[in-house]
Protein backbone atom coordinates (compact mmCIF):
# COMPACT_ATOMS: atom_id res chain seq x y z
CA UNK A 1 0.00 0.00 0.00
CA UNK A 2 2.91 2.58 0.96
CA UNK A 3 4.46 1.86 -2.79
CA UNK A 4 1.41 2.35 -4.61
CA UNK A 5 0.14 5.44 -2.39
CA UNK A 6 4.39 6.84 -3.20
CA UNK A 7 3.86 6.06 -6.61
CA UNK A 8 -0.10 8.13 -6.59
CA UNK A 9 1.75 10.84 -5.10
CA UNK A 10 4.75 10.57 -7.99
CA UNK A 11 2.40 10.88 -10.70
CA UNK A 12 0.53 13.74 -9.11
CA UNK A 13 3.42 15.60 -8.87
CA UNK A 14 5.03 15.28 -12.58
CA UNK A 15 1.27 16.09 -13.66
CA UNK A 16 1.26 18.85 -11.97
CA UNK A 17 4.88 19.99 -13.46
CA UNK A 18 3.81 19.07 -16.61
CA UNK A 19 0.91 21.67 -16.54
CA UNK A 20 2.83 24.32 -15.12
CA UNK A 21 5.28 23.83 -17.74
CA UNK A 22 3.15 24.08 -20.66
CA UNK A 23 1.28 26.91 -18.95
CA UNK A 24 4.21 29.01 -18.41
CA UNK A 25 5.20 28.03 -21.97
CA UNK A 26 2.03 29.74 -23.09
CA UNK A 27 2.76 32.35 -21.00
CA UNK A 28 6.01 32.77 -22.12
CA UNK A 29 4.48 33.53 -25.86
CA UNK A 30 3.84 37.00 -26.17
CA UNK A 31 0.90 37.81 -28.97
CA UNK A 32 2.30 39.43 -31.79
CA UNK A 33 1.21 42.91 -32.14
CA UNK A 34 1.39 46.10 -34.84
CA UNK A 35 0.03 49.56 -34.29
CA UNK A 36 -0.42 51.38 -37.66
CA UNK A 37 0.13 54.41 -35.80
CA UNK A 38 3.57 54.04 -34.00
CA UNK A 39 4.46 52.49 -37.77
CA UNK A 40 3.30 56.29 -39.14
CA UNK A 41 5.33 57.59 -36.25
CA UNK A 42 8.69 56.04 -36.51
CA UNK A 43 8.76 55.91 -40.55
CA UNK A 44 8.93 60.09 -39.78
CA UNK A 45 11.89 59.47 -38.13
CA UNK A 46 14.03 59.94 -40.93
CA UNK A 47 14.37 63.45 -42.14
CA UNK A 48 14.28 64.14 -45.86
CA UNK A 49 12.33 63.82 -49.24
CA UNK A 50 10.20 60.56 -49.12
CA UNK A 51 9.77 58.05 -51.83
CA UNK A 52 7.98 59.38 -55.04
CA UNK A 53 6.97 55.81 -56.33
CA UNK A 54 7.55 52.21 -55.75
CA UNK A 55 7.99 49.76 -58.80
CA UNK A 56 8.13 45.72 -59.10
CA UNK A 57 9.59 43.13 -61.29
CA UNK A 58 8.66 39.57 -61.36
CA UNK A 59 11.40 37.76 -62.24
CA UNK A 60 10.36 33.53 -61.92
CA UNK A 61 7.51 31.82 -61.34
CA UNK A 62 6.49 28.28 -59.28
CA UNK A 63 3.41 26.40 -60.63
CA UNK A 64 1.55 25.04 -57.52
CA UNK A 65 -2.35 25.12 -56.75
CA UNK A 66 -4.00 27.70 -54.94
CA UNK A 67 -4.76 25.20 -51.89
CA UNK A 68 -1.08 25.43 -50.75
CA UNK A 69 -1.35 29.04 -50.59
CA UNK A 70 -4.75 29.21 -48.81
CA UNK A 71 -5.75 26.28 -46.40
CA UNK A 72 -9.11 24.79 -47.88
CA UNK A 73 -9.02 26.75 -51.12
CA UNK A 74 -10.10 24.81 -54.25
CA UNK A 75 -7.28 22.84 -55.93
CA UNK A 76 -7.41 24.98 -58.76
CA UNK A 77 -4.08 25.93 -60.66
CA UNK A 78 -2.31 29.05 -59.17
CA UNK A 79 0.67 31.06 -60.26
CA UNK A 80 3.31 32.19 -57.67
CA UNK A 81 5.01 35.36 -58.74
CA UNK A 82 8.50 35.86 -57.90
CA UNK A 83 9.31 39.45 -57.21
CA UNK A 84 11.30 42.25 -55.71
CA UNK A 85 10.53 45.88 -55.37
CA UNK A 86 12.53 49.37 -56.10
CA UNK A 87 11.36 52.58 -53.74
CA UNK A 88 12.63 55.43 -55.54
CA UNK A 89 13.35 58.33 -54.21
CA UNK A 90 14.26 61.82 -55.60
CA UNK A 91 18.16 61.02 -55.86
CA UNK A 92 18.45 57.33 -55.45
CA UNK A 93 16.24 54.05 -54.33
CA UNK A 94 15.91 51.19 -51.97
CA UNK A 95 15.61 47.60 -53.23
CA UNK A 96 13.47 45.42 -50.89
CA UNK A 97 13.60 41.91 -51.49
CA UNK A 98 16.95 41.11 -53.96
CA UNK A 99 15.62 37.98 -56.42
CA UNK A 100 17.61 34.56 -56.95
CA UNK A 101 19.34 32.96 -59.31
CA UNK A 102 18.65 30.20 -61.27
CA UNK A 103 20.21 27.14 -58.89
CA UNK A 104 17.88 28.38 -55.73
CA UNK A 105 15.17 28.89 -58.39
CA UNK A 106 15.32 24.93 -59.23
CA UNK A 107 15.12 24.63 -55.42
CA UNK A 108 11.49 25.85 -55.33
CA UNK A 109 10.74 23.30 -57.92
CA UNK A 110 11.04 20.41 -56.18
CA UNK A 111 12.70 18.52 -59.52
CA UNK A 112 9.57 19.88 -61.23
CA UNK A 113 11.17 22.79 -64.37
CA UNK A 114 9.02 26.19 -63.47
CA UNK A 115 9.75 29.46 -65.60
CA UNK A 116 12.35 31.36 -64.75
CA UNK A 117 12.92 34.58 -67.07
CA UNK A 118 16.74 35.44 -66.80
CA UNK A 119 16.41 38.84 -68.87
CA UNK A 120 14.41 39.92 -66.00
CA UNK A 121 16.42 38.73 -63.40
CA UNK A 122 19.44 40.60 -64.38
CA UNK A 123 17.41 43.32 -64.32
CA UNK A 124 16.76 42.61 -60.63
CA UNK A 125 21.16 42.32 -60.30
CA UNK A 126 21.46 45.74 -61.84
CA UNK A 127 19.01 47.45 -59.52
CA UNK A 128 20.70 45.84 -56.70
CA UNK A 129 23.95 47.00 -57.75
CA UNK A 130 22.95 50.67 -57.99
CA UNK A 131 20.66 50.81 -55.24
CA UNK A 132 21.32 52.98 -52.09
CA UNK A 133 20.08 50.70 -49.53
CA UNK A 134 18.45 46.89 -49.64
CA UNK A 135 16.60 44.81 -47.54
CA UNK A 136 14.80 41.90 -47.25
CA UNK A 137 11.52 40.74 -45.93
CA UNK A 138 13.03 37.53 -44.63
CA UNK A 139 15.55 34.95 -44.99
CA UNK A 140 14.55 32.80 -47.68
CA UNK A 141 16.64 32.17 -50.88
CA UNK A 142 14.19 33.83 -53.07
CA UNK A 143 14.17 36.75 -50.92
CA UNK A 144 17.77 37.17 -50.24
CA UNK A 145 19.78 34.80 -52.62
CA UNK A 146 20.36 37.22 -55.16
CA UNK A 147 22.76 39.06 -52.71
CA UNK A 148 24.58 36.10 -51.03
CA UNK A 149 25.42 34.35 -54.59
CA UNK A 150 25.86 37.55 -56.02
CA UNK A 151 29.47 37.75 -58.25
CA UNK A 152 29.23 41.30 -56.46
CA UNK A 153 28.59 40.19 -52.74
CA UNK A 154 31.48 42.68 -51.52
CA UNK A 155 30.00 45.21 -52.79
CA UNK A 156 26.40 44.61 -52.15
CA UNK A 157 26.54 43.22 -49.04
CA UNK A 158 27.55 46.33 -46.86
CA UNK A 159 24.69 48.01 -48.32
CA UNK A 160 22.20 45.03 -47.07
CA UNK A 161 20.71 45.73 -43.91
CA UNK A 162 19.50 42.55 -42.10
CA UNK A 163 18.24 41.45 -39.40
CA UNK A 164 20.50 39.75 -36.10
CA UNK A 165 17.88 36.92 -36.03
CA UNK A 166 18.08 36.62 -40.13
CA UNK A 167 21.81 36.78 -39.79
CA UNK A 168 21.53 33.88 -36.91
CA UNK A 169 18.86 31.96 -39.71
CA UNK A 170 21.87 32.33 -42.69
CA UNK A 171 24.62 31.02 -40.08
CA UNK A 172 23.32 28.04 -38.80
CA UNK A 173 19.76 27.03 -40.04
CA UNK A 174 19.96 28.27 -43.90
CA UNK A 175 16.44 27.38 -45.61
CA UNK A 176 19.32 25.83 -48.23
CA UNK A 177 23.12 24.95 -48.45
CA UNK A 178 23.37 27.72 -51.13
CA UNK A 179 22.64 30.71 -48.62
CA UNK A 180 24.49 29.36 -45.66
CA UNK A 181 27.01 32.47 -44.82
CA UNK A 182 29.88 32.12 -42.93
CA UNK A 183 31.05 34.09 -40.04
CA UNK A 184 33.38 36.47 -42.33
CA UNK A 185 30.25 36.70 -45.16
CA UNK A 186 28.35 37.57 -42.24
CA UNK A 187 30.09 40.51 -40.92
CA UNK A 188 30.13 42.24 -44.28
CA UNK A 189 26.34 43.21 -43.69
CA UNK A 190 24.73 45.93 -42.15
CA UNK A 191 22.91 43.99 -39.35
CA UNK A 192 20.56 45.49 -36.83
CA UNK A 193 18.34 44.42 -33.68
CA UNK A 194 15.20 45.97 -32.74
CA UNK A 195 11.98 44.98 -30.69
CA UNK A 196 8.83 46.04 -32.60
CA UNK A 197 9.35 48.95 -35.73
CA UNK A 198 12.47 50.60 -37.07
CA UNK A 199 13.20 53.55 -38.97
CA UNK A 200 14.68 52.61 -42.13
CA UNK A 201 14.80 55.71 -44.42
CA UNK A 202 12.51 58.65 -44.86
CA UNK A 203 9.47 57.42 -45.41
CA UNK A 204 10.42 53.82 -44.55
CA UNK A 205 9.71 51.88 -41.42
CA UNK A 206 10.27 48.27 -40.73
CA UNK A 207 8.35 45.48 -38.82
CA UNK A 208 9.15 42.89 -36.46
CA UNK A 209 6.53 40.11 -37.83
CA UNK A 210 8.45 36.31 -36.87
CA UNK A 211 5.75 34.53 -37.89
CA UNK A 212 7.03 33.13 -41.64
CA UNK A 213 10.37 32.69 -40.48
CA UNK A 214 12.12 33.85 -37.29
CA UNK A 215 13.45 36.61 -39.04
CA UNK A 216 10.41 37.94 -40.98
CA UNK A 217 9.95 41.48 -41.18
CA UNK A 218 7.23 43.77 -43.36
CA UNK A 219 7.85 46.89 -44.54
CA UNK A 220 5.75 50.25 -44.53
CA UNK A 221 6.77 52.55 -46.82
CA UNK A 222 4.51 56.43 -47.30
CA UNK A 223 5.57 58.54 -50.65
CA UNK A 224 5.22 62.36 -50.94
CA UNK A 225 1.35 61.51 -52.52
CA UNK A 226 0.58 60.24 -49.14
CA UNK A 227 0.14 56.89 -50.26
CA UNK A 228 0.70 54.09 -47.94
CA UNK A 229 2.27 50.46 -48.66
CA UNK A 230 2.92 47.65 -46.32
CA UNK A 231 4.78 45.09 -48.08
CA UNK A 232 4.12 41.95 -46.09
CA UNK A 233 6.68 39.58 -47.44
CA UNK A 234 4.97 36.21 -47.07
CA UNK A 235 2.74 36.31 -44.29
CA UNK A 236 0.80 35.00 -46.51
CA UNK A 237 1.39 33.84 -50.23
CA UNK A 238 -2.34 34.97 -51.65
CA UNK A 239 -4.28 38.23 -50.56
CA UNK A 240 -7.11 35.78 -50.07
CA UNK A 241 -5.37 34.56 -46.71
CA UNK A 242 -5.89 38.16 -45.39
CA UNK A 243 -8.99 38.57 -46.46
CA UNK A 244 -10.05 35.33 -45.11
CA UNK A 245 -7.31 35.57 -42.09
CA UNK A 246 -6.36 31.84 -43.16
CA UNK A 247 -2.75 30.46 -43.74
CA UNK A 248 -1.19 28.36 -45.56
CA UNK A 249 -1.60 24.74 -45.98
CA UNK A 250 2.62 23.39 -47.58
CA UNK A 251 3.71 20.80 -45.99
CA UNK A 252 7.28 21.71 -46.62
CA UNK A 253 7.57 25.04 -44.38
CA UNK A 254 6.75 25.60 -40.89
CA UNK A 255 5.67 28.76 -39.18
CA UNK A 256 4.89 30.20 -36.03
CA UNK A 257 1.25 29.56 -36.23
CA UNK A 258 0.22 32.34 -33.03
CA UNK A 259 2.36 34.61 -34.63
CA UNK A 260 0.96 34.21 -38.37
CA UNK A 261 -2.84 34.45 -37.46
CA UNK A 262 -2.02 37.65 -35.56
CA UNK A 263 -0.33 38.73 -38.45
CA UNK A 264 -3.45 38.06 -41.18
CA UNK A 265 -5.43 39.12 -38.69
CA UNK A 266 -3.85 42.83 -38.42
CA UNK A 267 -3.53 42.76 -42.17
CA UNK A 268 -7.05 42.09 -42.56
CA UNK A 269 -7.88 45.31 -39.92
CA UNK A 270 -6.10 47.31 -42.68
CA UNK A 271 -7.38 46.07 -45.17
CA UNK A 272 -11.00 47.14 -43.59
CA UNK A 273 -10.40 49.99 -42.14
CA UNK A 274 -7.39 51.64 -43.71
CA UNK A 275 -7.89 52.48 -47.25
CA UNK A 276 -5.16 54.17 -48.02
CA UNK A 277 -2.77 51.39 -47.55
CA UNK A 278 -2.28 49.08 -50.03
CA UNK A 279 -1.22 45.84 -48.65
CA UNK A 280 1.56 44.47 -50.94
CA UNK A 281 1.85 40.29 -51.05
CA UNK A 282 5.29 39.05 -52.93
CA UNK A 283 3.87 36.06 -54.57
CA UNK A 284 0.47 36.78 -55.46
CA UNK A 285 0.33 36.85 -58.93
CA UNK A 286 -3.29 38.16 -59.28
CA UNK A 287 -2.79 41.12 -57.44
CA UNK A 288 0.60 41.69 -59.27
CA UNK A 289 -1.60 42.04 -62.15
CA UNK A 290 -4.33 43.54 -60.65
CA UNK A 291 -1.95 46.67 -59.51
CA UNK A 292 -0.44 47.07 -62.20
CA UNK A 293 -3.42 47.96 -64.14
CA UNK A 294 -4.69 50.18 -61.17
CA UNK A 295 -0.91 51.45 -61.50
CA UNK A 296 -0.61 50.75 -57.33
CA UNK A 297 2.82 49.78 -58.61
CA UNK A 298 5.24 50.27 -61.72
CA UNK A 299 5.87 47.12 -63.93
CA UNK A 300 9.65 47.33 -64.05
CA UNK A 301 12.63 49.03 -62.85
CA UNK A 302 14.20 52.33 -63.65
């Protein structure tokens, strides 16, 4: 009787730790949070001219149905643009986002061949090259490749501002061998920590959303119209998952699931109550098209 009441008592106990454990876990897991106002606030930060335009280049494709990019969406055929944007200012421009090359392309592709246009993609390296400033919505090799593999990395790299926790991503958990980056590649960028917004250049702010990737970040961006863009990387890959506030359903990523529905859900607030701001989603081909021809965005780069 004494072993089996000890043995009650043991079980009781690591129940008990259990449950505190998981609790504090939860705890532990701060809901992620954006305030279009502070965003408004610290993208003033930056004296000078603001951006007169923003423009966008798609520069590959992947071929998957829509149901990957919105969980329970019909398994109809749906395009994935791949793209990166120029801000241009009066005297110069910012690239956000920096393209691939054609190895990390064939990554996407899973041993299935998906267009890639390479005309269009050395437009992408010539931008980059005489941009003032880039950076990148996260650390994935469509997102970033096009400056690690870069022939010009020396000289691009300084002018790449990324994150600590994207630099951390690159070192030691690379979405692919091709981006890994040493310690010495790694000190070449311009890397920077904050907790929820940063001022990035007049008219520029950038936000802390880890919900895609640990170091996923969107990026407001106001021109001299007044005209308000947040370009939200790949929070989700379809505007439908904001306007739905539904992820993704791809077996081959994982994401930080609290993080992401706080994320679609604070895109969807702006999308309802903020007219003015034009969410911006880098693989949705339908609203690529769809801005162009409300000329939201330029097709091409200057």
């Amino acid at each position: 009787m004494r072993t089996s009441h000890r043995l009650c008592l043991l079980i009781i106990v690591f129940t008990v730790v259990i449950w505190s454990g998981a609790r504090g876990l939860a705890q532990d897991h701060v809901a992620w949070t954006a305030d279009i106002a502070e965003i408004r606030r610290v993208a003033a930060l930056i004296p000078g001219p603001r951006p007169a335009r923003i423009n966008f280049l798609k520069f590959a494709e992947s071929r998957r149905t829509k149901n990957f990019s919105v969980k329970d969406a019909a398994a109809t055929p749906s395009v994935q643009a791949r793209t990166a944007f120029q801000v241009v200012y009066p005297d110069s421009y910012v690239m956000v986002d920096a393209g691939m090359d054609l190895q990390v392309h064939k990554f996407f592709g899973r041993g299935v061949e998906e267009p890639y246009f390479p005309a269009e993609e050395a437009k992408v390296e010539r931008a980059l090259s005489s941009a003032k400033a880039i950076v990148v919505t996260h650390e994935h090799g469509d997102h970033i490749a096009g400056v690690i593999r870069s022939p010009d990395f020396g000289k691009l790299a300084p002018k790449t501002t990324i994150t600590r926790t994207q630099l951390q991503t690159l070192m030691t958990m690379p979405q692919m061998p091709e981006i890994k980056l040493s310690a010495e590649q790694g000190q070449r960028f311009n890397v920077v920590d904050y907790e929820s917004t940063r001022p990035f250049a007049p008219g520029m702010a950038l936000i802390k959303s880890s919900g895609h990737t640990p170091g996923s970040q969107m990026v407001y961006v106001v021109l001299q119209s007044g005209k308000e863009y947040v370009f939200a990387g790949d929070v989700a890959w379809h505007m439908d998952g904001v306007r739905q506030v539904t992820g993704k359903d791809a077996p081959w990523i994982t994401e930080d699931e609290p993080n992401m529905a706080a994320e679609l859900t604070w895109l969807n607030g702006l999308m309802r109550n903020e007219p003015n701001v034009a969410i911006v989603i880098s693989h949705d081909e339908d609203q690529r098209l769809q801005y162009i021809r409300d000329r939201v965005l330029g097709d091409g780069f200057e």
